[in-house]
C-alpha atoms as a PDB file:
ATOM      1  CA  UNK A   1      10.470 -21.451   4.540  1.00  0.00           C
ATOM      2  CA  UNK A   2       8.119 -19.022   3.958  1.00  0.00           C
ATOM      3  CA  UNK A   3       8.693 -15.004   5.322  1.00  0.00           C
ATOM      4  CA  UNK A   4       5.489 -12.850   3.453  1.00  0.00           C
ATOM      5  CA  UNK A   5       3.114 -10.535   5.198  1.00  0.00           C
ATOM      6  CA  UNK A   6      -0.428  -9.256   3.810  1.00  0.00           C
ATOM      7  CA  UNK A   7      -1.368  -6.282   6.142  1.00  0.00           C
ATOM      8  CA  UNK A   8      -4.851  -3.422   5.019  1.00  0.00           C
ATOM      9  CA  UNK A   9      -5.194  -0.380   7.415  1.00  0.00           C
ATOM     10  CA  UNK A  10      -4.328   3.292   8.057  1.00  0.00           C
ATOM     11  CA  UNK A  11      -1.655   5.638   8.353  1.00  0.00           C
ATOM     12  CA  UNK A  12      -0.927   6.691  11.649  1.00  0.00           C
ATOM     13  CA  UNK A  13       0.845   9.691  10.268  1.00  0.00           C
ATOM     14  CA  UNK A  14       2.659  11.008   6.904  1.00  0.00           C
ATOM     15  CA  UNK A  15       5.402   8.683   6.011  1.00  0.00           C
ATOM     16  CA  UNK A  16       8.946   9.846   7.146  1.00  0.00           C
ATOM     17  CA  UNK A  17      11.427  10.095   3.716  1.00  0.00           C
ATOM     18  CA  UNK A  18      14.888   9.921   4.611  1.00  0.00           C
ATOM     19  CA  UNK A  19      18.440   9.019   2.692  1.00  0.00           C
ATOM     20  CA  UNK A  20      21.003   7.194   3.674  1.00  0.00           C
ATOM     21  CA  UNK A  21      24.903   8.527   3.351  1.00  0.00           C
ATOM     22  CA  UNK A  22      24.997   6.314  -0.266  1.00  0.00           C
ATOM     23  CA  UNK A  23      21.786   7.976  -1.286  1.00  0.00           C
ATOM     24  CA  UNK A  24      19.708   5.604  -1.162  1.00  0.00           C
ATOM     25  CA  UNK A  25      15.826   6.776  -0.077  1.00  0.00           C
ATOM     26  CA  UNK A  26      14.027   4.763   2.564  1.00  0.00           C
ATOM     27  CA  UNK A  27      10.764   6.075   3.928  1.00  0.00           C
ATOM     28  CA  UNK A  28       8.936   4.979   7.064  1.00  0.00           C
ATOM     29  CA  UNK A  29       5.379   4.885   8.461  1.00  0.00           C
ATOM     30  CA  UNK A  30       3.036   3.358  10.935  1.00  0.00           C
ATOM     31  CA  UNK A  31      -0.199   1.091   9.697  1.00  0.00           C
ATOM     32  CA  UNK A  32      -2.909   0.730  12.199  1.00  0.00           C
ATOM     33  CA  UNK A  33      -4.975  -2.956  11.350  1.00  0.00           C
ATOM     34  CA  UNK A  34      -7.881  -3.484  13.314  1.00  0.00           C
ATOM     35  CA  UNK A  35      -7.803  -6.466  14.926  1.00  0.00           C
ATOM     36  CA  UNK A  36     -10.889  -8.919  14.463  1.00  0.00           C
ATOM     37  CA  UNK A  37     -11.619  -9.444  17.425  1.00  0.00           C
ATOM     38  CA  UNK A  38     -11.882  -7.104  20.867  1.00  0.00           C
ATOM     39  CA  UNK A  39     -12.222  -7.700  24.876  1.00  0.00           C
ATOM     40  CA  UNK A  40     -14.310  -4.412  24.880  1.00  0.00           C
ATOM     41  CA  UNK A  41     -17.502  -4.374  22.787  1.00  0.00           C
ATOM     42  CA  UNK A  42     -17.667  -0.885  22.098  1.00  0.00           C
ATOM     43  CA  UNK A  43     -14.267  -0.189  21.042  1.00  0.00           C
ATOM     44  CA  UNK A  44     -11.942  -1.804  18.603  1.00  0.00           C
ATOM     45  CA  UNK A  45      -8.539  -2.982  19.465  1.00  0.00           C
ATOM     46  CA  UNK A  46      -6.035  -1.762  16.521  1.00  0.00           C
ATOM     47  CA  UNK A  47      -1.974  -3.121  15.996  1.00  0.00           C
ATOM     48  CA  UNK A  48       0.409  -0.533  15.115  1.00  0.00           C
ATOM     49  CA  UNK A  49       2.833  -2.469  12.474  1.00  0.00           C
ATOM     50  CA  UNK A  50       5.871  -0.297  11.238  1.00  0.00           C
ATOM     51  CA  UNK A  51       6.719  -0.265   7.701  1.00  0.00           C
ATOM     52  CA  UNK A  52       9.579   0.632   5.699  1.00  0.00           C
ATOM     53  CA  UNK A  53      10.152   0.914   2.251  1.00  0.00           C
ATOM     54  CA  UNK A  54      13.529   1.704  -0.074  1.00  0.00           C
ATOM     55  CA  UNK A  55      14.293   3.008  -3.140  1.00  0.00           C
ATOM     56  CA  UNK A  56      11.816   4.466  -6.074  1.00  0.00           C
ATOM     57  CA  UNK A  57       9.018   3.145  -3.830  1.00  0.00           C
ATOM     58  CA  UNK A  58       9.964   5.139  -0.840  1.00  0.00           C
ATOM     59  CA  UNK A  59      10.074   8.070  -2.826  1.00  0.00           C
ATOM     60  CA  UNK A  60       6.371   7.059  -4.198  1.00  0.00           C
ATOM     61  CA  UNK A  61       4.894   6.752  -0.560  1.00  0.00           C
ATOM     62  CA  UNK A  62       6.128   9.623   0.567  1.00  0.00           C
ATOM     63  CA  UNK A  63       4.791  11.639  -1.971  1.00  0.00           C
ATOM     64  CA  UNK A  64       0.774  10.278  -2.176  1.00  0.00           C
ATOM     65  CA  UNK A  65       0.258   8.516   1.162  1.00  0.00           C
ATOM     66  CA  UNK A  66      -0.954  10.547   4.039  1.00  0.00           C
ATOM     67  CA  UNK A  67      -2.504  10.230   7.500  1.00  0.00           C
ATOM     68  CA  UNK A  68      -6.226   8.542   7.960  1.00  0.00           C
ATOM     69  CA  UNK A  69      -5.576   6.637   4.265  1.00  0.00           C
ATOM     70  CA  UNK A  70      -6.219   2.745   3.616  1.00  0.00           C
ATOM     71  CA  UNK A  71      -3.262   1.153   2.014  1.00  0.00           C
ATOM     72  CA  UNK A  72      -2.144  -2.597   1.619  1.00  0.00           C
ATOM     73  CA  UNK A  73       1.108  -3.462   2.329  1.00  0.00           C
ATOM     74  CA  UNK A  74       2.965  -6.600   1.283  1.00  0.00           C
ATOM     75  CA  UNK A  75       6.084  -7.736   2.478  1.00  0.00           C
ATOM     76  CA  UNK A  76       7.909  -9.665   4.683  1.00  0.00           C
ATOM     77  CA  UNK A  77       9.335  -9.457   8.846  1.00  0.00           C
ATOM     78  CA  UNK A  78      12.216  -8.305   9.921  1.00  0.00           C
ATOM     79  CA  UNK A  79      13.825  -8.240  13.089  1.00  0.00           C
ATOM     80  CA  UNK A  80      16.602  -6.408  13.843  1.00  0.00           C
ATOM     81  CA  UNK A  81      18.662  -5.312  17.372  1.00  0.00           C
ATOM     82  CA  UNK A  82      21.051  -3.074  18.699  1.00  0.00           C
ATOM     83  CA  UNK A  83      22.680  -1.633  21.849  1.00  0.00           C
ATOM     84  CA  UNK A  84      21.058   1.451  23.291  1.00  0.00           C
ATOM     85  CA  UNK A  85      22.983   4.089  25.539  1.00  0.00           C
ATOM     86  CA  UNK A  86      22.156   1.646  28.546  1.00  0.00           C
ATOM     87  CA  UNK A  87      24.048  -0.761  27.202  1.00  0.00           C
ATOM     88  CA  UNK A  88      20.216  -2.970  26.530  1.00  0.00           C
ATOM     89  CA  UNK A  89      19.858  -5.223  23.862  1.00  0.00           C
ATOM     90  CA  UNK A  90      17.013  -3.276  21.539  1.00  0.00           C
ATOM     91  CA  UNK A  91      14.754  -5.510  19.080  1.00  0.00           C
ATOM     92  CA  UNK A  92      12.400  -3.820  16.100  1.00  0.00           C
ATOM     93  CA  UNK A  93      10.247  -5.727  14.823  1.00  0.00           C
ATOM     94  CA  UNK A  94       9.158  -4.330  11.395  1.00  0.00           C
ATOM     95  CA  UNK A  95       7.448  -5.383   7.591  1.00  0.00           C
ATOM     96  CA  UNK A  96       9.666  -4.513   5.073  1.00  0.00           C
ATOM     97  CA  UNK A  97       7.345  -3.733   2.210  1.00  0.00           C
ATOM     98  CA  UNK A  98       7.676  -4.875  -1.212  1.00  0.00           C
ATOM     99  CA  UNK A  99       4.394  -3.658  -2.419  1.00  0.00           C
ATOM    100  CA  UNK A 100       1.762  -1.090  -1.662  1.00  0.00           C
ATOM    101  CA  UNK A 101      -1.483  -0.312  -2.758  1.00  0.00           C
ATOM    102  CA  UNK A 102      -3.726   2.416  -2.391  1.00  0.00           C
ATOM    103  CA  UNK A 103      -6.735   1.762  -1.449  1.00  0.00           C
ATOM    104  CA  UNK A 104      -8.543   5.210  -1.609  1.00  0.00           C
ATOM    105  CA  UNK A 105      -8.723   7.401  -3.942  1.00  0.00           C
ATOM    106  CA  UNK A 106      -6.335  10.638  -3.276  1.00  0.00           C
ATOM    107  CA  UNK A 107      -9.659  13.241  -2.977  1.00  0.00           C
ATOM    108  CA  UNK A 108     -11.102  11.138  -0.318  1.00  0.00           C
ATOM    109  CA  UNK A 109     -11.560  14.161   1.587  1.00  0.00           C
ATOM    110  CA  UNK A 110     -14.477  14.645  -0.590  1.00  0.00           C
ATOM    111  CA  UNK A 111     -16.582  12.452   1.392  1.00  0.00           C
ATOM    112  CA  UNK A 112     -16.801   9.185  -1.162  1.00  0.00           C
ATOM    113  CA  UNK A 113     -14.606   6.063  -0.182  1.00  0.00           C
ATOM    114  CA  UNK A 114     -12.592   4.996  -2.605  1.00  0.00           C
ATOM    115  CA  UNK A 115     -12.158   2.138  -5.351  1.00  0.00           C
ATOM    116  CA  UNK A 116      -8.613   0.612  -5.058  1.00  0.00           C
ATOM    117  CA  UNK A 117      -6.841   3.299  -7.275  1.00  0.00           C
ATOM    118  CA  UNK A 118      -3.336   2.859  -7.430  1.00  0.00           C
ATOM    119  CA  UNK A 119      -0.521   0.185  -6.906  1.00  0.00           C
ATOM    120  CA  UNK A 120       3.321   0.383  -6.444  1.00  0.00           C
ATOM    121  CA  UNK A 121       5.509  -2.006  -5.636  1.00  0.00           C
ATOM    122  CA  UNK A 122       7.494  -5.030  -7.158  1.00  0.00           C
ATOM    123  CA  UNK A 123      10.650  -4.629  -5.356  1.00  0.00           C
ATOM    124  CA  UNK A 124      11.721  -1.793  -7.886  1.00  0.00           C
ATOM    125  CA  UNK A 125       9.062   0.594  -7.081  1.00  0.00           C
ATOM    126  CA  UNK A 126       7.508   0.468 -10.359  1.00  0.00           C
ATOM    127  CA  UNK A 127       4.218   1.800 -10.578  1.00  0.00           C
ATOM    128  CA  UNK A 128       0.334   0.545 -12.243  1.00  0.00           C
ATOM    129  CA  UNK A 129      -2.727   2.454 -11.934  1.00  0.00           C
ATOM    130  CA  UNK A 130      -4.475   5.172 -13.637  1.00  0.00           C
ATOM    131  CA  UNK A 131      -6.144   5.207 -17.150  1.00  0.00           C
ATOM    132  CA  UNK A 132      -9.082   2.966 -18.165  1.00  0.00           C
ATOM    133  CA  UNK A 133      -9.573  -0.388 -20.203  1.00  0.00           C
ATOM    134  CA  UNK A 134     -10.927  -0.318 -23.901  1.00  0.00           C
ATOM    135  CA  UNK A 135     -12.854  -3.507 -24.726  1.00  0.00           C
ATOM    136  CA  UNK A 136      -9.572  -5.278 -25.733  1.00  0.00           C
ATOM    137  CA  UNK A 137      -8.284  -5.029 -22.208  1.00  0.00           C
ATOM    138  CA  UNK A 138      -5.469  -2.833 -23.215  1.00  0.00           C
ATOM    139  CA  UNK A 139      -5.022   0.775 -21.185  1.00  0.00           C
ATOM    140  CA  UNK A 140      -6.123   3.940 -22.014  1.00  0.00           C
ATOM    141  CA  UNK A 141      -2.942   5.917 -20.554  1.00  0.00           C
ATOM    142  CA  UNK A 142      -4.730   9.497 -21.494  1.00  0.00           C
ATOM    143  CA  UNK A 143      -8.218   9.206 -20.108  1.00  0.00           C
ATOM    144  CA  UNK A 144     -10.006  11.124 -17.713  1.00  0.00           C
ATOM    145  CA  UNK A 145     -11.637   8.126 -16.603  1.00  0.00           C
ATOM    146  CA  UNK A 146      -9.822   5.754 -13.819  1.00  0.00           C
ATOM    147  CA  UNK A 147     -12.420   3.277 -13.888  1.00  0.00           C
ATOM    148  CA  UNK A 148     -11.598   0.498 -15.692  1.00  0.00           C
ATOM    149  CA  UNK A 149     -14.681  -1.312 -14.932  1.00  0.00           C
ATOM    150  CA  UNK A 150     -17.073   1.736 -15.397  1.00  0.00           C
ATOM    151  CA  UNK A 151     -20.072   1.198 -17.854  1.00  0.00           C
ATOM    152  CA  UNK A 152     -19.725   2.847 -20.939  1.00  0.00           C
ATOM    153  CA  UNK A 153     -22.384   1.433 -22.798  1.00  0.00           C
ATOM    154  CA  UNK A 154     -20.077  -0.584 -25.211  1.00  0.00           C
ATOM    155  CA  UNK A 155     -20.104  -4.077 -25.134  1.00  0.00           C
ATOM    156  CA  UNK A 156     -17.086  -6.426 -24.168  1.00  0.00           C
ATOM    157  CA  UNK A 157     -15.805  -8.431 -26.691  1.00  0.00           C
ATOM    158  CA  UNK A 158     -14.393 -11.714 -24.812  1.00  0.00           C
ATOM    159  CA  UNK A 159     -14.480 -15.318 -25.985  1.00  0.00           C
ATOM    160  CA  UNK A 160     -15.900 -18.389 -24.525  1.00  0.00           C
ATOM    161  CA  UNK A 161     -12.082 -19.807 -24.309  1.00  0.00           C
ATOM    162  CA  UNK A 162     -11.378 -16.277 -22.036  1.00  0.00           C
ATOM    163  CA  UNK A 163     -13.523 -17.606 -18.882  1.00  0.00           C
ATOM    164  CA  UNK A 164     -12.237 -19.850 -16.604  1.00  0.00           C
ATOM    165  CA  UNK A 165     -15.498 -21.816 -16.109  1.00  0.00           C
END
């Protein structure tokens, strides 16, 4: 069986970091996906999906996402339930993410989109992103550059047994 999730939108608001009593960080925010379809032609229809994320890459969202910014989010469903004060059965419905990527550069503000920066993610909240490709494919951890596929005039060394056609 097969539980994985694939969701691109925005923030609905800063991500909420919070601890549980064994210390453990888990962080939680609101995606809004547009739909692809909509009953009124001049106004998109949007799903608000919640997300939650543990560990190193709670800690991660918290500190670089913010409201208005395009992020992936992998991960899979969960549905949980308890009893409110009413004595109601309560379900939440809710991705638990395994992987996020930002898909905006942090000084979007500046008025230029953004070229899919940075990723976290892989259970353990490691982190990728940042620094820039030499011609061997290797990274460049202290370059001003972010790019990796920026133009700079060198050309790539690859081999005919490299490309997949």
């Amino acid at each position: 069986m097969l539980n994985r999730v694939i969701l691109i939108g925005r923030l609905t608001k800063d991500p909420e970091l919070r601890y549980t009593p064994a210390g453990v960080a888990v962080a939680q925010f609101t995606l809004a996906v547009d739909r692809g379809f909509s009953s009124n032609k001049e106004e998109r229809e949007a799903d608000f999906i919640p997300i939650v994320v543990w560990r190193q890459l709670a800690e991660t969202c918290a500190n670089y996402l913010r409201k208005g910014r395009l992020t992936a989010v992998e991960g899979r469903i969960q549905v949980r339930n308890y009893e409110n004060n009413e004595g109601r059965r309560v379900y939440i419905t809710e991705v638990i993410a395994d992987n996020v990527r930002f898909l905006e550069s942090a000084n979007r503000e500046g008025g230029s989109g953004g070229q899919a920066r940075d990723e976290i993610g892989g259970g353990q909240g490691g982190y990728s992103g940042g620094g820039s490709r030499n011609n061997t494919g290797s990274r460049n951890s202290g370059s001003s550059n972010n790019d990796p596929f920026a133009d700079d005039g060198r050309p790539i060394d690859i081999s005919d047994d490299d490309l997949p056609f």
